[in-house]
Protein backbone atom coordinates (compact mmCIF):
# COMPACT_ATOMS: atom_id res chain seq x y z
CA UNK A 1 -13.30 -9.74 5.05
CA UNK A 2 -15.61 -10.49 1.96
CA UNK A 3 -13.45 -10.78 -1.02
CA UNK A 4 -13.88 -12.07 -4.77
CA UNK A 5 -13.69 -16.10 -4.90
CA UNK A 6 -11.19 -15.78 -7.47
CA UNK A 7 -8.84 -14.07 -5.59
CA UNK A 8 -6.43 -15.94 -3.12
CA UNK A 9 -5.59 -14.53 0.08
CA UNK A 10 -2.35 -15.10 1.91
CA UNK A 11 -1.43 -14.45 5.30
CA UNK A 12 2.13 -15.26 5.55
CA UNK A 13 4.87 -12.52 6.56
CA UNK A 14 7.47 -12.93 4.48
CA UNK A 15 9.66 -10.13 6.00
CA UNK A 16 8.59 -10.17 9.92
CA UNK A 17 11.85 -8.69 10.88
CA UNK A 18 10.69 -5.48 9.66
CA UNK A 19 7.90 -2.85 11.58
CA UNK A 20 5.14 -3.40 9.19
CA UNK A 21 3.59 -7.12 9.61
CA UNK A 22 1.43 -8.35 7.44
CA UNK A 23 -2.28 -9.27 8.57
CA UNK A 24 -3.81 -10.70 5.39
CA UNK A 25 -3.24 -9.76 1.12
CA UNK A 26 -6.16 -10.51 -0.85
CA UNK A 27 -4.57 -11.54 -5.02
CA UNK A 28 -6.59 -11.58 -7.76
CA UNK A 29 -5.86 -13.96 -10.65
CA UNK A 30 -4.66 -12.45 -13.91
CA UNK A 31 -7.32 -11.11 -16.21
CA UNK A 32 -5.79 -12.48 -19.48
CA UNK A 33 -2.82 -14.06 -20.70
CA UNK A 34 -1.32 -11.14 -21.75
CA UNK A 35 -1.72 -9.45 -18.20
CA UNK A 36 1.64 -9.54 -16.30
CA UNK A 37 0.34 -7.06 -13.29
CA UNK A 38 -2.00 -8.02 -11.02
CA UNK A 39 -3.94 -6.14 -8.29
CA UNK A 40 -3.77 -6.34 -4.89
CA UNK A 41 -5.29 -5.56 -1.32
CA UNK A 42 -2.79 -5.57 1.58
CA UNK A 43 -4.25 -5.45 5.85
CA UNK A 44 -1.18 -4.39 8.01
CA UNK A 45 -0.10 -3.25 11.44
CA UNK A 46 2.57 -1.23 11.33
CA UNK A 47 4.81 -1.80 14.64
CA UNK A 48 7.21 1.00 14.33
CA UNK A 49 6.17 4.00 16.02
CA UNK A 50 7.02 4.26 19.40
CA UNK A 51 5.78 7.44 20.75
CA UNK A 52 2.01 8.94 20.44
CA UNK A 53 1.80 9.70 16.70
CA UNK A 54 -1.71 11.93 15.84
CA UNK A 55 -2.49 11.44 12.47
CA UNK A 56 -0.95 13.80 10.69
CA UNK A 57 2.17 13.40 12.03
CA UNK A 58 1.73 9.54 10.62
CA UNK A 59 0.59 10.54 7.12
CA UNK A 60 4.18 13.28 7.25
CA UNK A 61 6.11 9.64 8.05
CA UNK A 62 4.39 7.92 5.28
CA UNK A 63 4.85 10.43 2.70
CA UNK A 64 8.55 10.78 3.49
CA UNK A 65 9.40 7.10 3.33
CA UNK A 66 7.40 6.63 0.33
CA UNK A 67 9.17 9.87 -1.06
CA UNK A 68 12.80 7.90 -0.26
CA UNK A 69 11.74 4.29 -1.26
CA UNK A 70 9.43 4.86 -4.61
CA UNK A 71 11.05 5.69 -7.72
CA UNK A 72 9.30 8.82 -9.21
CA UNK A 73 7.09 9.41 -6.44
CA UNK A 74 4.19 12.02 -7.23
CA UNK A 75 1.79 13.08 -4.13
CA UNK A 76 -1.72 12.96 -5.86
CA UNK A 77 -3.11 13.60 -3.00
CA UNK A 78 -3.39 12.95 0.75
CA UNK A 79 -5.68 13.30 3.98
CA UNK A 80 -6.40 13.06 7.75
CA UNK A 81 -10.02 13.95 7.97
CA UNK A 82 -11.63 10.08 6.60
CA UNK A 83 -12.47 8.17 8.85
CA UNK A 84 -12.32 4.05 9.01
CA UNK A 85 -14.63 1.50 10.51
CA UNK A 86 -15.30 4.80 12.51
CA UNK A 87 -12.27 5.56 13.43
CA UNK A 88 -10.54 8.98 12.29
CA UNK A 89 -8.09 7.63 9.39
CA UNK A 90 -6.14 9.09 7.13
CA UNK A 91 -5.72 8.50 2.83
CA UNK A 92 -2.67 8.86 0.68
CA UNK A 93 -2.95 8.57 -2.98
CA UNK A 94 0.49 8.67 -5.06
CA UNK A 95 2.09 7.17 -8.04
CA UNK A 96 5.17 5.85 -8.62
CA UNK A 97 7.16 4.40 -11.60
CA UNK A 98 8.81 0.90 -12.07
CA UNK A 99 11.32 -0.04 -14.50
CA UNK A 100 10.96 -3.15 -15.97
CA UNK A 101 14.16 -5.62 -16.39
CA UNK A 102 12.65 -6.65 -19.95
CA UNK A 103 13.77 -2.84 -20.95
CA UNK A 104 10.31 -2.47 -22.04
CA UNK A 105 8.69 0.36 -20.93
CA UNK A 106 8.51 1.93 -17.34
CA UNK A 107 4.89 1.69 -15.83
CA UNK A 108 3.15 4.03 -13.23
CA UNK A 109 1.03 2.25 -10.75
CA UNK A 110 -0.89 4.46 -8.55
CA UNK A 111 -1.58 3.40 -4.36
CA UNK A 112 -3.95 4.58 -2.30
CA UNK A 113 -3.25 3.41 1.55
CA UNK A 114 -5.58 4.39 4.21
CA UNK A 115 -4.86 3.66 7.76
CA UNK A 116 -6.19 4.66 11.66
């Protein structure tokens, strides 16, 4: 996968006891030294499902866990009919809202995950 040179890539699993396992995240460097986020680019295969899962049944599972796990969750908005390397894929787009330990304020970071 083509990616900037400025960004690192890292391939390492740090939690391979769970379903999802890491295949690559692409980094990039912070922009300035005020920047504290930075953006990334995560490949994984996700393990877990054990019985023949169409694709809407996956994007149901995604949006549920994401609904228990992310604080504030907001569906923007999802979708089965994309398709990936030309495979039929589907797209979620949500937010969700951290709280920072340095009680500054909260920020929103919005995801968008596609998968086949």
């Amino acid at each position: 996968m083509n990616y900037p040179s400025t960004w690192s890539v890292n391939e390492t699993d740090i939690t391979p006891e769970d379903r999802v396992n890491l295949i690559a995240e692409f980094v990039s460097p912070f922009e300035t030294y005020n920047d504290t986020h930075i953006e990334y680019v995560q490949i994984n295969r996700d393990d877990g499902i054990f019985y023949e899962a169409d694709l809407n049944e996956y994007l149901d599972e995604a949006i549920n866990t994401y609904k228990d796990i992310a604080n504030n969750f907001t569906l923007i908005e999802s979708s089965t009919s994309d398709a990936l390397s030309g495979q039929p894929a589907y797209s979620l787009t949500f937010t969700e809202v951290l709280n920072r330990e340095d009680c500054q304020e909260p920020i929103t970071l919005k995801n968008f995950e596609t998968g086949i």
